[in-house]
C-alpha atoms as a PDB file:
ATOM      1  CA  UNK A   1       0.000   0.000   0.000  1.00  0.00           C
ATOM      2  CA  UNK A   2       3.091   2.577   0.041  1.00  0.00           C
ATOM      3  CA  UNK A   3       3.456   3.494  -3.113  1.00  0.00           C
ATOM      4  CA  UNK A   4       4.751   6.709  -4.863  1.00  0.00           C
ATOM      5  CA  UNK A   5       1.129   7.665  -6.306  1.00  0.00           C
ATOM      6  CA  UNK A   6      -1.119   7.965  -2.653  1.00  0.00           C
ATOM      7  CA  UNK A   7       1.944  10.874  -2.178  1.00  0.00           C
ATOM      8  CA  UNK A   8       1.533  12.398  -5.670  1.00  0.00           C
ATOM      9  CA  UNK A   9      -1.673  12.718  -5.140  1.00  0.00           C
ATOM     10  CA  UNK A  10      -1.952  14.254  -1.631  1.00  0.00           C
ATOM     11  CA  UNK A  11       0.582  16.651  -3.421  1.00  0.00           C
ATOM     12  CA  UNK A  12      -1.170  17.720  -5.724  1.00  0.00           C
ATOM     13  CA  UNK A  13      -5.004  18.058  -3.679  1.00  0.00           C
ATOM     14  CA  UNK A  14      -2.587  20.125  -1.279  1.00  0.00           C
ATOM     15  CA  UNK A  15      -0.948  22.144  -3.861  1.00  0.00           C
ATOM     16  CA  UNK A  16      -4.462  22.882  -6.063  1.00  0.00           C
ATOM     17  CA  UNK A  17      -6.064  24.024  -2.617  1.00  0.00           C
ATOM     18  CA  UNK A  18      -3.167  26.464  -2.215  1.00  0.00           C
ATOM     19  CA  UNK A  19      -3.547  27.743  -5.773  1.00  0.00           C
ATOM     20  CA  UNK A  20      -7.707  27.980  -4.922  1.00  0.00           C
ATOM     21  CA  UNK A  21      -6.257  30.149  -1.731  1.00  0.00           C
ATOM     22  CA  UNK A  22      -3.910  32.461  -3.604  1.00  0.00           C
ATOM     23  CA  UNK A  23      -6.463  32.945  -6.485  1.00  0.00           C
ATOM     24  CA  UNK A  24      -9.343  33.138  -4.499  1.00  0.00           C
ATOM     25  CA  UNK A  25      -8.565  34.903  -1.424  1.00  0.00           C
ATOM     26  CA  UNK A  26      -8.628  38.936  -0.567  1.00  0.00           C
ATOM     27  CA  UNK A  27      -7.273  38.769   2.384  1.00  0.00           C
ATOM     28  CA  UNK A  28      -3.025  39.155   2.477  1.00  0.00           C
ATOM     29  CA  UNK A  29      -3.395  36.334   5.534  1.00  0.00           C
ATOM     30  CA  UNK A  30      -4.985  33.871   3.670  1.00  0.00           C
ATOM     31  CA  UNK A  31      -3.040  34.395   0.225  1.00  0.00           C
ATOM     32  CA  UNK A  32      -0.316  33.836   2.788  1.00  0.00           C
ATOM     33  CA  UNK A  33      -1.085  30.688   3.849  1.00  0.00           C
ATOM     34  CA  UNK A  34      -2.230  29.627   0.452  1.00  0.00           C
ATOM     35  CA  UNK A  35       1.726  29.607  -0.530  1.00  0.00           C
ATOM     36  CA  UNK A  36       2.447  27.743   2.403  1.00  0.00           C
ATOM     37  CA  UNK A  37       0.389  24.984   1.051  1.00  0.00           C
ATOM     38  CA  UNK A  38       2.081  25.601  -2.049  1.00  0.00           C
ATOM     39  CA  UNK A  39       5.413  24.960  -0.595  1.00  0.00           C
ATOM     40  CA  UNK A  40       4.552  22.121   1.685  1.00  0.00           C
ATOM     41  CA  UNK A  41       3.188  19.836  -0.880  1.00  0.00           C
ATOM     42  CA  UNK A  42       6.408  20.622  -2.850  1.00  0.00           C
ATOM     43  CA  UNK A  43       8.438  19.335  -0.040  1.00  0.00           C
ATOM     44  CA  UNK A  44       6.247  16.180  -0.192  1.00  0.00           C
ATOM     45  CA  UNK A  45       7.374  15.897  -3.511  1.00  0.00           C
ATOM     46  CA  UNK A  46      10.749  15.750  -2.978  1.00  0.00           C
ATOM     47  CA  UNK A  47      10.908  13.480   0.261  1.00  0.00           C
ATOM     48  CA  UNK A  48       8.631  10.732  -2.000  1.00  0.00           C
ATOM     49  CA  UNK A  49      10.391  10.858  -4.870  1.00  0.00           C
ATOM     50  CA  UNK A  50      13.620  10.393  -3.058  1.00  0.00           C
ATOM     51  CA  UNK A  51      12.125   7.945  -1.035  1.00  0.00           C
ATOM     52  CA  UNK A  52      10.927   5.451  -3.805  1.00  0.00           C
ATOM     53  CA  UNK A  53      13.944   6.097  -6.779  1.00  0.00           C
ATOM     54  CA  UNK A  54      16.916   7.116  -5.123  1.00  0.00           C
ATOM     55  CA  UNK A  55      19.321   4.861  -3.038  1.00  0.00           C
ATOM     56  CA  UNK A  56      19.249   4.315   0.601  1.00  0.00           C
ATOM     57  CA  UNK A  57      22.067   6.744   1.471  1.00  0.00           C
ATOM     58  CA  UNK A  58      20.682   9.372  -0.637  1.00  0.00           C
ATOM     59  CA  UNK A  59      19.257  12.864   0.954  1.00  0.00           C
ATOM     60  CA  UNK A  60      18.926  14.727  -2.154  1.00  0.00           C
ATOM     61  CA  UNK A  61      15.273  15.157  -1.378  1.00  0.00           C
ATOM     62  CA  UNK A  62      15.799  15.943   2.337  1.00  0.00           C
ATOM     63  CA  UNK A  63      18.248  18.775   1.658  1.00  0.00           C
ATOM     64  CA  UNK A  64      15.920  20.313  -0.967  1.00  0.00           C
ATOM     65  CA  UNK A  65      12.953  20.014   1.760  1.00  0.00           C
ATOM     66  CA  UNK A  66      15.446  21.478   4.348  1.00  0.00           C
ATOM     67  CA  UNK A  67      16.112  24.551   2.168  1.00  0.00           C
ATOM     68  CA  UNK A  68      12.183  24.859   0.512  1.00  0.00           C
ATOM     69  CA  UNK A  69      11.423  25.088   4.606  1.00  0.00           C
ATOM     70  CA  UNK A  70      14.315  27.798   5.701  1.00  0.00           C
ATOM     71  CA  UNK A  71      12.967  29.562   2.433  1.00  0.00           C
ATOM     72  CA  UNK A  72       9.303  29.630   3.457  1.00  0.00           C
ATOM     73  CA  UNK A  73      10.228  30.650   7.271  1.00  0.00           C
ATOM     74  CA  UNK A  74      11.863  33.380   5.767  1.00  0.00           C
ATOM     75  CA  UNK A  75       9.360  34.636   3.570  1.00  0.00           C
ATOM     76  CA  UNK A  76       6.971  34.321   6.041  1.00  0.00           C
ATOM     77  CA  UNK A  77       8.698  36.555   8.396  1.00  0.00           C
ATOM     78  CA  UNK A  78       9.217  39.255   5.854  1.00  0.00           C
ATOM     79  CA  UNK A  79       5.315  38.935   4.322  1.00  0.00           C
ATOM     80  CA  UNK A  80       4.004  38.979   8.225  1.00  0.00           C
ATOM     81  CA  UNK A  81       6.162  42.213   8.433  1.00  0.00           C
ATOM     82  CA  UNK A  82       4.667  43.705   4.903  1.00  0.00           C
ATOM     83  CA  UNK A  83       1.086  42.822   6.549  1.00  0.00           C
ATOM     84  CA  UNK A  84       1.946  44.572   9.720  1.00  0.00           C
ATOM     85  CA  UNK A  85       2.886  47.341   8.032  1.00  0.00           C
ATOM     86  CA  UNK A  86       0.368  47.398   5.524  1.00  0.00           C
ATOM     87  CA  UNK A  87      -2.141  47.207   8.052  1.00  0.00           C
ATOM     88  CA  UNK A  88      -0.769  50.087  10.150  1.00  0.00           C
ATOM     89  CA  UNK A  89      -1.385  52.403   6.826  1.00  0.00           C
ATOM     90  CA  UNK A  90      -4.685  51.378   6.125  1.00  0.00           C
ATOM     91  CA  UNK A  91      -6.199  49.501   8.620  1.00  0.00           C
ATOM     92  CA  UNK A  92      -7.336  46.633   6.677  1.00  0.00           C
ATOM     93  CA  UNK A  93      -5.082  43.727   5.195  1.00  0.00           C
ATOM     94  CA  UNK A  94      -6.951  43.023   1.752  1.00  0.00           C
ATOM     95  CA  UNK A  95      -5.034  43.395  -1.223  1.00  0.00           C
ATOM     96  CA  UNK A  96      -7.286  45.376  -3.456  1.00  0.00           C
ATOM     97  CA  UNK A  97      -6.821  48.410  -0.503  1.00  0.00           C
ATOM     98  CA  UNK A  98      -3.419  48.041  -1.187  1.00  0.00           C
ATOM     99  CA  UNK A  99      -3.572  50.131  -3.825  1.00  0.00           C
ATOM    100  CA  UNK A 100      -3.779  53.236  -2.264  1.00  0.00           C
ATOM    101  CA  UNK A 101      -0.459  52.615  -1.630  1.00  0.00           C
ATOM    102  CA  UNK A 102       1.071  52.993  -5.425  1.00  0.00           C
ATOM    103  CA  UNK A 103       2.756  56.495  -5.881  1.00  0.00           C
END
């Protein structure tokens, strides 16, 4: 019953129901988290695929994970801090007031 496709497939529902967030969403939160999704079912990507084709010594796929996850703490801190901000301006955090913000 482990095989490479149940993974593929959880991938993918989680990485469509990030895309639905991002596309979807007003809210800078929400878009937020919709990436997160994105990124997360990447990393389950990686950690199957190395799993079922590579050899037993192998971390390709874990070091790729490892980075995709310093990457995403990172832009999370900086987007949190863009949100923050935003919503100190405005006093909302949807995107489409964001454009009061263009010069």
């Amino acid at each position: 019953m482990d095989n490479l496709q149940i993974y593929l497939l959880l991938s993918s529902l989680l990485f469509s129901l990030g895309i639905y967030a991002v596309i979807s969403r007003q809210n800078a939160v929400a878009i937020l988290m919709g990436i997160e999704l994105m990124l997360n079912s990447a990393n389950i990507n990686f950690i199957a695929f190395n799993r079922f084709t590579s050899s037993l010594y192998n971390l390709d796929g874990h070091v790729f994970t490892m980075f995709v996850i310093v990457l995403a703490a990172a832009e999370a801190a900086v987007a949190l801090a863009i949100i923050i901000n935003l919503f100190k301006n405005i006093g909302s955090v949807n995107v489409e007031d964001a454009s009061e913000l263009k010069g």
